[in-house]
PDB file of N, CA and C in Angstrom:
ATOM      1  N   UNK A   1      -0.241 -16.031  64.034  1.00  0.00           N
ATOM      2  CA  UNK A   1      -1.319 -15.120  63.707  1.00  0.00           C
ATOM      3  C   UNK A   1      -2.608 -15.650  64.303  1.00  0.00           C
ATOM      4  N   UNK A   2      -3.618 -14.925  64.610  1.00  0.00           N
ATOM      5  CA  UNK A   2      -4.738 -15.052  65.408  1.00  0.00           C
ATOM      6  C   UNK A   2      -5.518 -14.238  64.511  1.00  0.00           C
ATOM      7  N   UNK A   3      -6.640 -14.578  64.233  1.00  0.00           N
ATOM      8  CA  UNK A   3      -8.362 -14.355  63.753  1.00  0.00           C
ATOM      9  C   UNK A   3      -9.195 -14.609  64.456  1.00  0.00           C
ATOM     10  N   UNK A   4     -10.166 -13.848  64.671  1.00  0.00           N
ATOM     11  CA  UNK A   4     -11.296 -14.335  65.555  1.00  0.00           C
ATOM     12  C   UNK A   4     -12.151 -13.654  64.861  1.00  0.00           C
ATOM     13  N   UNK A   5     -13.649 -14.265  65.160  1.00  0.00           N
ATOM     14  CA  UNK A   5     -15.010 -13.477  64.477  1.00  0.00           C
ATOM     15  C   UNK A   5     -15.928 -13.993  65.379  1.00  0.00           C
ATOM     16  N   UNK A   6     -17.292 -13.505  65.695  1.00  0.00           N
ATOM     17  CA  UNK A   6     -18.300 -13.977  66.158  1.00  0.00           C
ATOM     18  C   UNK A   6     -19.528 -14.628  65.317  1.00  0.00           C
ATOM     19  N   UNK A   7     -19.992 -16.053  65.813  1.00  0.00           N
ATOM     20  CA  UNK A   7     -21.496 -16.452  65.776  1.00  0.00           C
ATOM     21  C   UNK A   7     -22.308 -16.513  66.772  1.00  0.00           C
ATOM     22  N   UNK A   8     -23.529 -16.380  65.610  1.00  0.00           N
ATOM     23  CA  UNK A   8     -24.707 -16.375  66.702  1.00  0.00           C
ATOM     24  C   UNK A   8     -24.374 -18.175  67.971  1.00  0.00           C
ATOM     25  N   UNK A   9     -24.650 -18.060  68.990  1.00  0.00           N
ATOM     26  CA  UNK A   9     -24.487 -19.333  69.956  1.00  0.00           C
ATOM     27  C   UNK A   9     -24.978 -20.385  69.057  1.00  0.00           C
ATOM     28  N   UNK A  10     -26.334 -20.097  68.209  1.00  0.00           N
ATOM     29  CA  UNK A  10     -26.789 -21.661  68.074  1.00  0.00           C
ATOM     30  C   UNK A  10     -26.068 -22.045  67.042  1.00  0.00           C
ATOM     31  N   UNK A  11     -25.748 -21.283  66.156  1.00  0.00           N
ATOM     32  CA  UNK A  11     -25.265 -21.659  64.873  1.00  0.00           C
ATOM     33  C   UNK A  11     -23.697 -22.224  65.184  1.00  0.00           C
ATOM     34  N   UNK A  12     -23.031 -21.582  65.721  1.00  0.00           N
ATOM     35  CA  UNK A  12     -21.742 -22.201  66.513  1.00  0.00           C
ATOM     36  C   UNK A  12     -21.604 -23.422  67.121  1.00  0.00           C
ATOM     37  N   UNK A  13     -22.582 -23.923  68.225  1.00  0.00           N
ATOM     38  CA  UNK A  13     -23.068 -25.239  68.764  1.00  0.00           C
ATOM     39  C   UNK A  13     -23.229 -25.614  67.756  1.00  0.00           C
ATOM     40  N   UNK A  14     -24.078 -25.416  66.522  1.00  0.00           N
ATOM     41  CA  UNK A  14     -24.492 -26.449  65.785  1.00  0.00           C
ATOM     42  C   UNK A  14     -23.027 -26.454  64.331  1.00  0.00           C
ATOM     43  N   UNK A  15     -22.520 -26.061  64.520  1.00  0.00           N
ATOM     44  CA  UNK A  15     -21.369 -26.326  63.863  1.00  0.00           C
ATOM     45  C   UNK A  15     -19.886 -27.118  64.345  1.00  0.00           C
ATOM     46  N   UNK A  16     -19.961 -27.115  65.963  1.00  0.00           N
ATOM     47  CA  UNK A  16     -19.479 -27.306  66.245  1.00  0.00           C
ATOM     48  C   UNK A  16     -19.565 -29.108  66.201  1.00  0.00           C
ATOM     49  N   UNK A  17     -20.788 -29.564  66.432  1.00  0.00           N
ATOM     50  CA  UNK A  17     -21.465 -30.807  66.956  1.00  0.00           C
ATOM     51  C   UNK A  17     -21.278 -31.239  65.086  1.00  0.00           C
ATOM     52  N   UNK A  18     -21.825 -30.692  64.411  1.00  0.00           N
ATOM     53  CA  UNK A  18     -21.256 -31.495  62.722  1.00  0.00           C
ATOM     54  C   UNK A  18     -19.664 -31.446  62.216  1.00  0.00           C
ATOM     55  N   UNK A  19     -19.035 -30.046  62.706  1.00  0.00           N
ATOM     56  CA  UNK A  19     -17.464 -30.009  61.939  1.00  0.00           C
ATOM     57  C   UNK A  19     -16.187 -30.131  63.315  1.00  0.00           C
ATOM     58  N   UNK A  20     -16.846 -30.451  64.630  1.00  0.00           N
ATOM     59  CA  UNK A  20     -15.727 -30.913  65.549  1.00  0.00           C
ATOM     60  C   UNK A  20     -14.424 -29.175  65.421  1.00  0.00           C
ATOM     61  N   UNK A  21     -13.825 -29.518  65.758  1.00  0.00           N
ATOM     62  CA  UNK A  21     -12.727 -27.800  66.159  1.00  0.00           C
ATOM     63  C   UNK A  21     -12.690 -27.037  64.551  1.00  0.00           C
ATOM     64  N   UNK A  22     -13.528 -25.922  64.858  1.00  0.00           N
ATOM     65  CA  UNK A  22     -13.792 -24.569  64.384  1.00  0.00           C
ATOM     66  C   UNK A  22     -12.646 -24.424  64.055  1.00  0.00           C
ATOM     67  N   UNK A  23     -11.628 -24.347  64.761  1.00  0.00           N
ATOM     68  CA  UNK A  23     -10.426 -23.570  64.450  1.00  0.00           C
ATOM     69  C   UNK A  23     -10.060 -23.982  63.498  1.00  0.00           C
ATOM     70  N   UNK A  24      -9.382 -25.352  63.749  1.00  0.00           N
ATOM     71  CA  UNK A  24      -8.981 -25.934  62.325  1.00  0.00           C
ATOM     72  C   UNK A  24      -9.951 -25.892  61.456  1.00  0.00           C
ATOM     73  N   UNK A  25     -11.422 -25.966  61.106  1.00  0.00           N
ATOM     74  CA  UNK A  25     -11.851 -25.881  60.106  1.00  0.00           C
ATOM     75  C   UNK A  25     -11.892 -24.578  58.949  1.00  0.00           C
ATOM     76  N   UNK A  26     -11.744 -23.438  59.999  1.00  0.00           N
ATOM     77  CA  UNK A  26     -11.611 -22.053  59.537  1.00  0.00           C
ATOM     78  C   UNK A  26     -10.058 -21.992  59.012  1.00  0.00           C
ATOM     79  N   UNK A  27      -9.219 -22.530  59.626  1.00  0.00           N
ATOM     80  CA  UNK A  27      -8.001 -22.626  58.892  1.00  0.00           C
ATOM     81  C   UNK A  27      -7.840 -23.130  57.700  1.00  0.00           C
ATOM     82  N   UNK A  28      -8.272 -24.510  57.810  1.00  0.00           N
ATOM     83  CA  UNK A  28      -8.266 -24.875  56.329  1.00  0.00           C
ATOM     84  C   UNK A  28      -8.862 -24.488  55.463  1.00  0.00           C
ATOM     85  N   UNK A  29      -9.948 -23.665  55.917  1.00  0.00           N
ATOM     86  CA  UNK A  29     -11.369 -23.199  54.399  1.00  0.00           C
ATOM     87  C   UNK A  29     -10.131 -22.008  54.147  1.00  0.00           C
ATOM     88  N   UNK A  30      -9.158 -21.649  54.974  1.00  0.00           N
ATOM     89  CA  UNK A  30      -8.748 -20.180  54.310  1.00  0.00           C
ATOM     90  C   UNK A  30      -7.454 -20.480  53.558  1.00  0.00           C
ATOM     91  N   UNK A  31      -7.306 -21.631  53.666  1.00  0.00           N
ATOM     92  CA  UNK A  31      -5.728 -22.304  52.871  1.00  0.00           C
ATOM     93  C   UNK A  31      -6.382 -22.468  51.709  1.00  0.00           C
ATOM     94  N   UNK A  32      -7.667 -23.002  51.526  1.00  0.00           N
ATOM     95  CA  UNK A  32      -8.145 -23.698  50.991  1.00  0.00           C
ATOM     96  C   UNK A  32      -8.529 -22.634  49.720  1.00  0.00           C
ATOM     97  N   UNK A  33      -9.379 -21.816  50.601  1.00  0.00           N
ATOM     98  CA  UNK A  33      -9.549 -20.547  49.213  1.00  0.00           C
ATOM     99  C   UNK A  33      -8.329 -19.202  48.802  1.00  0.00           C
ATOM    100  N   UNK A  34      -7.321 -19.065  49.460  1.00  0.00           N
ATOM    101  CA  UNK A  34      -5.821 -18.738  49.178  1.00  0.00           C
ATOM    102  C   UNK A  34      -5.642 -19.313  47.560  1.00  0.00           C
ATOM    103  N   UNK A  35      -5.550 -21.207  48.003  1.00  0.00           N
ATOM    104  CA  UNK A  35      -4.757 -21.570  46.723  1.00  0.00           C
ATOM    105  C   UNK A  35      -5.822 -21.373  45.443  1.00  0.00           C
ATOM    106  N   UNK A  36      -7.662 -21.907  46.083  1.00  0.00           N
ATOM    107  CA  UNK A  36      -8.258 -21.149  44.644  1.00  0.00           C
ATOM    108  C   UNK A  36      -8.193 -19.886  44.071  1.00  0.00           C
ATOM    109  N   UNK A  37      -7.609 -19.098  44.893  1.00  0.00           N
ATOM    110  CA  UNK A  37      -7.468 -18.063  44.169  1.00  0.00           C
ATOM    111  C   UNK A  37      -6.715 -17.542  43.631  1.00  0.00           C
ATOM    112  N   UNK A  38      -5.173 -18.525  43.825  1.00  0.00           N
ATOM    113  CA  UNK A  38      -3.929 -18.711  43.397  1.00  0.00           C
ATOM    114  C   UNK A  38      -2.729 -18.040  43.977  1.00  0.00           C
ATOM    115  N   UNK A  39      -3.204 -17.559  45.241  1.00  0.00           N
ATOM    116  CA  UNK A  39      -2.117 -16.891  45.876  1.00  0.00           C
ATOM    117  C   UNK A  39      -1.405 -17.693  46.823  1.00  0.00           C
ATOM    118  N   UNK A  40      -1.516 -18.928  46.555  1.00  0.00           N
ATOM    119  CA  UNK A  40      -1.117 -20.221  47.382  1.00  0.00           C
ATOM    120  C   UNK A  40      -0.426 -21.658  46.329  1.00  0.00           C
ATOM    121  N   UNK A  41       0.436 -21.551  46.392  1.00  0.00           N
ATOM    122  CA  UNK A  41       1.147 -23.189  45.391  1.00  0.00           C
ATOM    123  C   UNK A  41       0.481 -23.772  46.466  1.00  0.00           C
ATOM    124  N   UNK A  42       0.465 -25.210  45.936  1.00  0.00           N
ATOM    125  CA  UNK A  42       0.490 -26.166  46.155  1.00  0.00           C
ATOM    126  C   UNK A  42       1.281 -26.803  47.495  1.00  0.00           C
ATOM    127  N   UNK A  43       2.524 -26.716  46.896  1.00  0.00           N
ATOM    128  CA  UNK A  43       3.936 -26.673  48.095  1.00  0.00           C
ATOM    129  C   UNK A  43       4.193 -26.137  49.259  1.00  0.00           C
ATOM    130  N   UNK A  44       3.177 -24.632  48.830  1.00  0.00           N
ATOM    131  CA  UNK A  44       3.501 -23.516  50.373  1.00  0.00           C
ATOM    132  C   UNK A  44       2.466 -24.223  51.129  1.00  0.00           C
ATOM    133  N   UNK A  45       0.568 -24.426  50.311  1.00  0.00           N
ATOM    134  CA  UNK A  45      -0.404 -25.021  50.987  1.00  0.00           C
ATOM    135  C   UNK A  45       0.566 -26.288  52.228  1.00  0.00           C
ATOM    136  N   UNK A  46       1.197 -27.081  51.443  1.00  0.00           N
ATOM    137  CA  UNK A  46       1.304 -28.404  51.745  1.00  0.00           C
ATOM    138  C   UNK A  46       2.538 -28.160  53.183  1.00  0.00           C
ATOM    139  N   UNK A  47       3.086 -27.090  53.373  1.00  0.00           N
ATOM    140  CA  UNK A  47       4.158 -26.473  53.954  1.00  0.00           C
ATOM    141  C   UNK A  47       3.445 -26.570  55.148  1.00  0.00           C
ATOM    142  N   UNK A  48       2.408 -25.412  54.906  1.00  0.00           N
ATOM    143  CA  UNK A  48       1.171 -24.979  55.897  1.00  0.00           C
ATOM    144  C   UNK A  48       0.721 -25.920  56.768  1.00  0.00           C
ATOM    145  N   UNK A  49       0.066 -27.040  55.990  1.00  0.00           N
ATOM    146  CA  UNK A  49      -0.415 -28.264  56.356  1.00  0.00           C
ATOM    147  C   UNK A  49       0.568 -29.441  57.638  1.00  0.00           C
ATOM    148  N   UNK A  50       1.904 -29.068  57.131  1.00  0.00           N
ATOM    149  CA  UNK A  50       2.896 -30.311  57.787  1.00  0.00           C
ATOM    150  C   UNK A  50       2.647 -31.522  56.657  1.00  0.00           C
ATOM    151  N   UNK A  51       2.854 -31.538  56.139  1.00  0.00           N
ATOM    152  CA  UNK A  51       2.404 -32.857  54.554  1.00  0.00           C
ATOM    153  C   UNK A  51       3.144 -32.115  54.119  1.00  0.00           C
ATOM    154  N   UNK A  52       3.204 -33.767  53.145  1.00  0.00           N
ATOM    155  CA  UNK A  52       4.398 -33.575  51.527  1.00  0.00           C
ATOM    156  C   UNK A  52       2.975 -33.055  50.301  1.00  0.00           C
ATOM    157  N   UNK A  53       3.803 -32.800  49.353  1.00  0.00           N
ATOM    158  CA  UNK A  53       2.948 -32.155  48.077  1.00  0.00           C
ATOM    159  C   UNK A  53       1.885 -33.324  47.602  1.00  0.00           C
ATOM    160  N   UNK A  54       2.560 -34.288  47.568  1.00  0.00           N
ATOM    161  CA  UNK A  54       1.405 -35.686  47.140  1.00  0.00           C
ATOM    162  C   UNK A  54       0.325 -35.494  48.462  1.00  0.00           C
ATOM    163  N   UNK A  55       0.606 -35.376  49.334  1.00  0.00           N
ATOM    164  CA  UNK A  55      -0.685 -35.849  50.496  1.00  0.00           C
ATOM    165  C   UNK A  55      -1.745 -34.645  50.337  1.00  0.00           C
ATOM    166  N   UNK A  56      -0.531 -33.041  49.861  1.00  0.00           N
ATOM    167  CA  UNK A  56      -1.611 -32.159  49.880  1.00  0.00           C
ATOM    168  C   UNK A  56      -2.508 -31.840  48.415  1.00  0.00           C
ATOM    169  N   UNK A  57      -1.907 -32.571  47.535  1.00  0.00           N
ATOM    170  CA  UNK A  57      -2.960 -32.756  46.716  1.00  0.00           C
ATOM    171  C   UNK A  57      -3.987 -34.041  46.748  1.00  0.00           C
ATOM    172  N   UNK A  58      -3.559 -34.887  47.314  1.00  0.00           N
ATOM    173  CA  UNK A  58      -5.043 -35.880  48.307  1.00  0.00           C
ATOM    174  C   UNK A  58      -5.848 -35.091  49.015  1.00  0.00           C
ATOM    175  N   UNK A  59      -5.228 -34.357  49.746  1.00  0.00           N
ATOM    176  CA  UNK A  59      -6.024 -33.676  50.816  1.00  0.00           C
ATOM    177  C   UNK A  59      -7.155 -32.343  50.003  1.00  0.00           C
ATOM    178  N   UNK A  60      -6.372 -31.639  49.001  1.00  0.00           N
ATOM    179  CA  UNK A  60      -7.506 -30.986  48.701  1.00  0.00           C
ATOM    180  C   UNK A  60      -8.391 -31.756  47.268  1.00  0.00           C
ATOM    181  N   UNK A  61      -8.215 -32.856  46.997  1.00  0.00           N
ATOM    182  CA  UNK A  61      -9.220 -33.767  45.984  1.00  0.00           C
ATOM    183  C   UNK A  61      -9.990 -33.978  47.148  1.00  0.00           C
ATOM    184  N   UNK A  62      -9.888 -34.547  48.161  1.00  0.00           N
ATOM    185  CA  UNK A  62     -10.927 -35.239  49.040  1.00  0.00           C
ATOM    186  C   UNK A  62     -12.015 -33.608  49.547  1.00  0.00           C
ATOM    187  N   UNK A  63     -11.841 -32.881  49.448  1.00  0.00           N
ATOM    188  CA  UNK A  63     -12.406 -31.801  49.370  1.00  0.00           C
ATOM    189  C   UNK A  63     -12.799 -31.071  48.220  1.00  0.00           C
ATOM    190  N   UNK A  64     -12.903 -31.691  47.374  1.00  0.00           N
ATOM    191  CA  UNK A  64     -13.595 -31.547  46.023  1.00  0.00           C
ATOM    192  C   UNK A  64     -12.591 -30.491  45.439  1.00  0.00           C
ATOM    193  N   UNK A  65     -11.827 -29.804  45.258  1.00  0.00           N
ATOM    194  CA  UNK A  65     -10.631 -28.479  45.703  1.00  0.00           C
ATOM    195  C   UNK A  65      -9.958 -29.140  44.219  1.00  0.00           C
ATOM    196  N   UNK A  66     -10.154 -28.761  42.627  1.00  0.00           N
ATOM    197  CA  UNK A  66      -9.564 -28.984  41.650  1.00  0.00           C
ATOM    198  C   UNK A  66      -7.996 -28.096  41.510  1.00  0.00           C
ATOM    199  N   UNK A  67      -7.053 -29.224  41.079  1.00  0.00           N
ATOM    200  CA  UNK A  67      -5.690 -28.665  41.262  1.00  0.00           C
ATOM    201  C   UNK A  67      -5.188 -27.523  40.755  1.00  0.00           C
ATOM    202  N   UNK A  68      -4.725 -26.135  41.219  1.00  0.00           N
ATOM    203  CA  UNK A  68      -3.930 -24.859  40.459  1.00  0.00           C
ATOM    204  C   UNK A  68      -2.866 -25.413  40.447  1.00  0.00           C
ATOM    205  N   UNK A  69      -2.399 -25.808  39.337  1.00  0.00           N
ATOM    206  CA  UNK A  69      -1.259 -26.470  39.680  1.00  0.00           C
ATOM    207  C   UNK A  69      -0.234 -25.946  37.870  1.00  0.00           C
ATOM    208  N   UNK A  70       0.720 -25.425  38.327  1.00  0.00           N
ATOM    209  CA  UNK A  70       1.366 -24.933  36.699  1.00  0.00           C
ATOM    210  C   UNK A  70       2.786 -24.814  37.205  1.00  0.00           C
ATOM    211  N   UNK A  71       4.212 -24.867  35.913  1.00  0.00           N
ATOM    212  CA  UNK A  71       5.041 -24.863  36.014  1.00  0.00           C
ATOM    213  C   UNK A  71       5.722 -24.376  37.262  1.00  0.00           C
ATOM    214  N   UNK A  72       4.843 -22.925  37.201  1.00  0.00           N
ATOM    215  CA  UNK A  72       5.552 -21.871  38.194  1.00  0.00           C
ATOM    216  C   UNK A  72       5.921 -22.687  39.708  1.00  0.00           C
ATOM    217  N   UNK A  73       4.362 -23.211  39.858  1.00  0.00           N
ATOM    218  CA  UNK A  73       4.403 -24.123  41.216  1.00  0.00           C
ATOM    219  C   UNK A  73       5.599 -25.163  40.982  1.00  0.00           C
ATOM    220  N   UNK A  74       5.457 -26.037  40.275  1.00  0.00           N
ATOM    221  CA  UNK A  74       6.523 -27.092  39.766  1.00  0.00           C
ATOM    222  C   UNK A  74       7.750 -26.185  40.278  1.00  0.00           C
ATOM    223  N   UNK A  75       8.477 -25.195  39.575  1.00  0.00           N
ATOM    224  CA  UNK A  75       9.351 -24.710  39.798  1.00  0.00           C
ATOM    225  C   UNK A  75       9.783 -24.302  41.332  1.00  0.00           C
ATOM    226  N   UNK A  76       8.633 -24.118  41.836  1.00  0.00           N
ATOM    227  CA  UNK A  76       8.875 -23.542  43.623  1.00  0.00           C
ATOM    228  C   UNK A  76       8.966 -24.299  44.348  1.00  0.00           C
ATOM    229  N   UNK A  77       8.303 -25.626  44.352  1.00  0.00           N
ATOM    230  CA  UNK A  77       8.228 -26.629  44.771  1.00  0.00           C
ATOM    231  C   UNK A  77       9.499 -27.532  44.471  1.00  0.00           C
ATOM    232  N   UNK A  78      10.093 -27.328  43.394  1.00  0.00           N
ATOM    233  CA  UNK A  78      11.471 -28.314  43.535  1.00  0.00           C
ATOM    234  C   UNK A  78      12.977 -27.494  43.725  1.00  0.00           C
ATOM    235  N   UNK A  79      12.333 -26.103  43.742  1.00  0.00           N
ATOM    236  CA  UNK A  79      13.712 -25.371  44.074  1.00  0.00           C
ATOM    237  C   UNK A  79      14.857 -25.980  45.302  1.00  0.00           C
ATOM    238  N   UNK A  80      14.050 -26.056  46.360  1.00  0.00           N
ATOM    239  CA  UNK A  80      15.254 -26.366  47.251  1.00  0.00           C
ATOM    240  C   UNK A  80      15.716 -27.456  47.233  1.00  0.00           C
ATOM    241  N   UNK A  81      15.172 -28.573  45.739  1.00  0.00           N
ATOM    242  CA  UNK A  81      15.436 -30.266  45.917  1.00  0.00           C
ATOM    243  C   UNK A  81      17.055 -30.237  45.414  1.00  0.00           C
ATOM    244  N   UNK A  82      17.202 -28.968  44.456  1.00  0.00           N
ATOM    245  CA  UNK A  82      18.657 -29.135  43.516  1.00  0.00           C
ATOM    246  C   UNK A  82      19.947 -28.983  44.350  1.00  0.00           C
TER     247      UNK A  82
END
């Protein structure tokens, strides 16, 4: 899948020069607000990512990103372990 949007040039340069590749950063802000909004486990996030479930809950603490985290996930997340 492909997204694209436009910025103004400076604001782009200047985002570019503080957050390094756009792309990935726009990717992750949208994984990122998916799972706050709960239409994302944990597991699928961490799927997304290439990481195990432990790294992707490191990964969204280090981004301040408090855990949705409930049975249901538990349950989806260990389905294919049985």
């Amino acid at each position: 899948m492909s997204v694209s949007f436009q910025l103004e040039s400076e604001l782009e340069d200047q985002l570019r020069r503080d957050m390094g590749d756009l792309a990935q950063a726009a990717r992750e802000a949208l994984l990122i607000e998916a799972y706050r909004r709960g239409k994302l486990s944990v597991g699928r996030l961490a799927k997304s990512l290439g990481i195990g479930v432990l790294e992707a809950d490191s990964w969204l603490a280090e981004r301040g990103v408090a855990l949705n985290y409930d049975i249901v996930d538990f349950k989806n997340d260990t389905q294919g372990e049985q």
